[in-house]
N, C-alpha and C. Protein backbone atom coordinates (compact mmCIF):
# COMPACT_ATOMS: atom_id res chain seq x y z
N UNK A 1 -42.19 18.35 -4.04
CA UNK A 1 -41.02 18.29 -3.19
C UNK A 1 -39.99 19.28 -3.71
N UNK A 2 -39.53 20.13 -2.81
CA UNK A 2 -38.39 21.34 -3.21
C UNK A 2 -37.18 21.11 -2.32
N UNK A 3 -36.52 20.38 -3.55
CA UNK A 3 -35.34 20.49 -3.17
C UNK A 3 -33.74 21.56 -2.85
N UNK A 4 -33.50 21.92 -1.97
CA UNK A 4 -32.53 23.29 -1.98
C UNK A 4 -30.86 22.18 -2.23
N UNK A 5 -30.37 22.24 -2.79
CA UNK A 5 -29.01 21.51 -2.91
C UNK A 5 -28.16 22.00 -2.37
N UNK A 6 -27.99 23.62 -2.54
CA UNK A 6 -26.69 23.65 -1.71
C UNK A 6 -27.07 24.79 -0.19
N UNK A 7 -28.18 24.09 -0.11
CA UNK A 7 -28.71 24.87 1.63
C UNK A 7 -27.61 24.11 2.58
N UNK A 8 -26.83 24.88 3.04
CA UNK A 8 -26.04 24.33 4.52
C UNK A 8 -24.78 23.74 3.92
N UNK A 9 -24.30 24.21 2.52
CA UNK A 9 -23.40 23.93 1.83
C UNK A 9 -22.17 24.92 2.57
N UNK A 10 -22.25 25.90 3.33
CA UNK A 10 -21.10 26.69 3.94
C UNK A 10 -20.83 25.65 5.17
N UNK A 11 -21.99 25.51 6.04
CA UNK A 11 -21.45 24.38 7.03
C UNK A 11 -20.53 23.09 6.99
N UNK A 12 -21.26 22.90 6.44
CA UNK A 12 -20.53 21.46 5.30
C UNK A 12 -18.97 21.73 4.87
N UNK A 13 -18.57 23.14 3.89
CA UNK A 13 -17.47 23.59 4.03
C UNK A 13 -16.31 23.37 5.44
N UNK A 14 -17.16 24.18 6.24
CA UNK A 14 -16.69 24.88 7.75
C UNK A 14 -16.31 22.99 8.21
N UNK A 15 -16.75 21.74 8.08
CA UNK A 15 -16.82 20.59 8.80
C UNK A 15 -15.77 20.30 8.11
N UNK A 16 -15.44 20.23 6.79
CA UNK A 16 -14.31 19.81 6.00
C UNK A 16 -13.34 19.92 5.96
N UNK A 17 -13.18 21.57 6.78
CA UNK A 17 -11.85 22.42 6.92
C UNK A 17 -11.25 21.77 7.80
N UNK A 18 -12.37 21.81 8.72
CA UNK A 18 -11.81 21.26 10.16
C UNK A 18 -11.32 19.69 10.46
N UNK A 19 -11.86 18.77 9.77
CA UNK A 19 -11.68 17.65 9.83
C UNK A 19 -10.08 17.42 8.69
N UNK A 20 -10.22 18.06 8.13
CA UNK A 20 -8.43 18.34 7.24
C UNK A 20 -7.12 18.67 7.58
N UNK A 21 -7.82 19.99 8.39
CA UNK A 21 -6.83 20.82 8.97
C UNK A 21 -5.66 20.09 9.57
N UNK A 22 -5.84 18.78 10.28
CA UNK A 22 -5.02 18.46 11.17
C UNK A 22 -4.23 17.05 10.35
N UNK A 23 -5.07 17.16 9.35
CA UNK A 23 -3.46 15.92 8.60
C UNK A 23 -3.05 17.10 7.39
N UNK A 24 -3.16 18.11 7.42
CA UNK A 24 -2.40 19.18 6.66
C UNK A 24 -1.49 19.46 7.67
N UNK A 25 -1.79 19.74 9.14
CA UNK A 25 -0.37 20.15 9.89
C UNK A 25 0.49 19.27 10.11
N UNK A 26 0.08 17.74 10.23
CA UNK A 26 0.62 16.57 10.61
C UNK A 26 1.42 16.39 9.15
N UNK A 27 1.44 16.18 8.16
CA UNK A 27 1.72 16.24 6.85
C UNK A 27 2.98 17.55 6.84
N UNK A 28 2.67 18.92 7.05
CA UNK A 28 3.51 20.10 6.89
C UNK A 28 4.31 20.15 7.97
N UNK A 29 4.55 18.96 9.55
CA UNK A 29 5.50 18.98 10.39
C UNK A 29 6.59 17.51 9.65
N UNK A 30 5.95 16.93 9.25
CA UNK A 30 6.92 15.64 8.54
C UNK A 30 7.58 16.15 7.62
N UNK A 31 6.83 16.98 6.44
CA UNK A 31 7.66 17.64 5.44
C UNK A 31 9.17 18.40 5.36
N UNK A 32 8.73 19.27 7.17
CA UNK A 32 9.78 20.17 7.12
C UNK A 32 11.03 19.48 7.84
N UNK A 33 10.82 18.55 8.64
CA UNK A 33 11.43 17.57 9.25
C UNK A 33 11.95 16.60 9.44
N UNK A 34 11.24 15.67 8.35
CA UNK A 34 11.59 14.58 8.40
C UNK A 34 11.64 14.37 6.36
N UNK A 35 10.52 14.08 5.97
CA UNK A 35 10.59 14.02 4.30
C UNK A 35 11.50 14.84 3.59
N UNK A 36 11.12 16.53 3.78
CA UNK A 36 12.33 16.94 2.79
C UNK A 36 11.40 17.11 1.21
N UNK A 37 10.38 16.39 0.65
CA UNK A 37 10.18 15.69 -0.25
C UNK A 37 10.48 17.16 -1.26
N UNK A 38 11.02 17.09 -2.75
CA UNK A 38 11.20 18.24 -3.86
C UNK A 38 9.85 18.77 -3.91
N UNK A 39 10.05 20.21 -4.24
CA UNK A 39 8.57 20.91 -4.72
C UNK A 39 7.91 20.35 -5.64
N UNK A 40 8.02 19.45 -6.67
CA UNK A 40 7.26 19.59 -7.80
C UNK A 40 6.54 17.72 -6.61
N UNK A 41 6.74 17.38 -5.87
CA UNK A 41 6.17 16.08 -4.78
C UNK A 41 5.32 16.74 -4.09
N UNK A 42 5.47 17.61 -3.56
CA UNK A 42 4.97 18.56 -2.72
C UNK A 42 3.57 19.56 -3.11
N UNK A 43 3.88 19.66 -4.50
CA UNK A 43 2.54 20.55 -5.31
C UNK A 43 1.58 19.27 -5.53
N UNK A 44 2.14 18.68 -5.96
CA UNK A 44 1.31 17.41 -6.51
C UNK A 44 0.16 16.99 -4.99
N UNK A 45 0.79 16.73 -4.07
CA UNK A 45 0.22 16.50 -2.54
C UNK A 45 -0.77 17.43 -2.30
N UNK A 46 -0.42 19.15 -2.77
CA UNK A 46 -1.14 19.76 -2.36
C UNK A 46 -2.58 20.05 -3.61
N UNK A 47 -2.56 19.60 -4.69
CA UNK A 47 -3.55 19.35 -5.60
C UNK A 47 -4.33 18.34 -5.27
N UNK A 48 -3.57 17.18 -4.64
CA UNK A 48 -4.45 16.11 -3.74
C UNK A 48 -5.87 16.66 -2.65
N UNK A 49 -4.67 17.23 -1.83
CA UNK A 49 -5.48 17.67 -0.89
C UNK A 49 -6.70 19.05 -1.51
N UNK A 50 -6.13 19.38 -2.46
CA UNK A 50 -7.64 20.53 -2.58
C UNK A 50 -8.26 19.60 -3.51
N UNK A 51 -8.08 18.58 -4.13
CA UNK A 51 -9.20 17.76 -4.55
C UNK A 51 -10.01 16.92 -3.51
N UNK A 52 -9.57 16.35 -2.62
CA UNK A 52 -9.79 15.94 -1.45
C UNK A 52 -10.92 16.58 -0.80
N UNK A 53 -10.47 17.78 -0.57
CA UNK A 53 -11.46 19.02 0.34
C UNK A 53 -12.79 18.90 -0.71
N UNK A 54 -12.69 18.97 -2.00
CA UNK A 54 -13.97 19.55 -2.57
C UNK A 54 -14.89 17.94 -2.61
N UNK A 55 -13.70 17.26 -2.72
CA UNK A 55 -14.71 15.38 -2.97
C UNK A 55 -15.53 15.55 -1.69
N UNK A 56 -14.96 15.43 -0.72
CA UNK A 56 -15.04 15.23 0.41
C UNK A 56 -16.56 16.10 0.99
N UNK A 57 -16.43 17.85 0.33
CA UNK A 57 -17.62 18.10 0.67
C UNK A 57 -18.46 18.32 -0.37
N UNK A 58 -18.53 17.89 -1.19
CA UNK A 58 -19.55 17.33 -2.04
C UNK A 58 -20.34 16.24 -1.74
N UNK A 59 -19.59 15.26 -1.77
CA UNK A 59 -20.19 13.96 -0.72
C UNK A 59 -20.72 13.80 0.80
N UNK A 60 -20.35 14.97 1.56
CA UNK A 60 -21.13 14.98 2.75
C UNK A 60 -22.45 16.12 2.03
N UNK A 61 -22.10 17.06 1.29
CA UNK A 61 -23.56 17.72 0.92
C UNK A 61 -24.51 16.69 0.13
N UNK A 62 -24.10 15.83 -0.46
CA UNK A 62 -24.90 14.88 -0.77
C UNK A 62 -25.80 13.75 0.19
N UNK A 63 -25.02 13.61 1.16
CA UNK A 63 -25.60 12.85 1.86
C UNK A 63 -26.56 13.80 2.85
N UNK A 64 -26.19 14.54 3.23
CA UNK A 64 -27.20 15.98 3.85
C UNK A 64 -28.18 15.93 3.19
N UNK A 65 -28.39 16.11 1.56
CA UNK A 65 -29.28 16.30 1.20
C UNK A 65 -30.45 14.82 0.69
N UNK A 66 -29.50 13.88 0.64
CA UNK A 66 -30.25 12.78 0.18
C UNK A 66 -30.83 11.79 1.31
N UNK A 67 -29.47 11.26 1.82
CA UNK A 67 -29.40 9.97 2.72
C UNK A 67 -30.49 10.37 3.83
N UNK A 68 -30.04 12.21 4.46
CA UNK A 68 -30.44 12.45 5.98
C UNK A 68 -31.99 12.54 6.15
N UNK A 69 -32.44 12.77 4.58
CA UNK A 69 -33.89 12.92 4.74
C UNK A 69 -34.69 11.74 4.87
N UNK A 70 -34.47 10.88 4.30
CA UNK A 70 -34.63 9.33 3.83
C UNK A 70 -34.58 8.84 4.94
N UNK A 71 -33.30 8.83 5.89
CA UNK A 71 -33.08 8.27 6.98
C UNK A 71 -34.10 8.57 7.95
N UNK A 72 -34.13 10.03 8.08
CA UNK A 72 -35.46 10.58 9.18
C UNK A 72 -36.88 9.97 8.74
N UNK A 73 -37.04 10.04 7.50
CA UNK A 73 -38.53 9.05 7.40
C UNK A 73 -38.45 8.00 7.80
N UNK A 74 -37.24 7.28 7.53
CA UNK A 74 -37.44 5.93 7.79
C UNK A 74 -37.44 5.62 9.43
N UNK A 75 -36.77 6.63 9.95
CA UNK A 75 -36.53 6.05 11.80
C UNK A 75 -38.10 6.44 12.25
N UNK A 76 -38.72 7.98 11.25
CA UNK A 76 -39.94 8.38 12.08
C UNK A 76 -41.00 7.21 11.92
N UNK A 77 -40.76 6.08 10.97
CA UNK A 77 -41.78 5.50 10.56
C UNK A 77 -41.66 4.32 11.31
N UNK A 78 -40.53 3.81 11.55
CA UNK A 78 -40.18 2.59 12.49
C UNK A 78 -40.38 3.36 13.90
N UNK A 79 -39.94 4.16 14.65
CA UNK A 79 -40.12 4.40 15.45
C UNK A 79 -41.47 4.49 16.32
């Protein structure tokens, strides 16, 4: 069995961005508007969020590579 780990690891990226993107704008319209919050609140948030991004697609490349295969045997075999 040959495993490729980070085959489809850019996609995976590209899904992460996108699924982020929109509580980064939702987040950067409160900031300027409503919070206010000091820079050194504000860096901290944004170290969140790029830890976030990488958890986030690490754990869907994991499951790509582990869960999705597993899963397909198992439905082809019940099925």
């Amino acid at each position: 069995m040959n495993v490729k780990i980070f085959e489809g690891f850019g996609h995976v990226l590209y899904e992460v961005t996108f699924a982020l993107i929109p509580l980064l704008i939702f987040f950067l319209f409160f900031q300027f508007f409503v919070l206010k919050l000091p820079f050194k609140k504000l860096l901290d948030i944004f170290k969140g969020m790029f830890l976030t991004f990488w958890g986030l697609a690490f754990f869907l490349q994991g499951v790509h590579v582990g869960f999705l295969p597993a899963g397909e045997m198992v439905g082809t075999i019940l099925g």
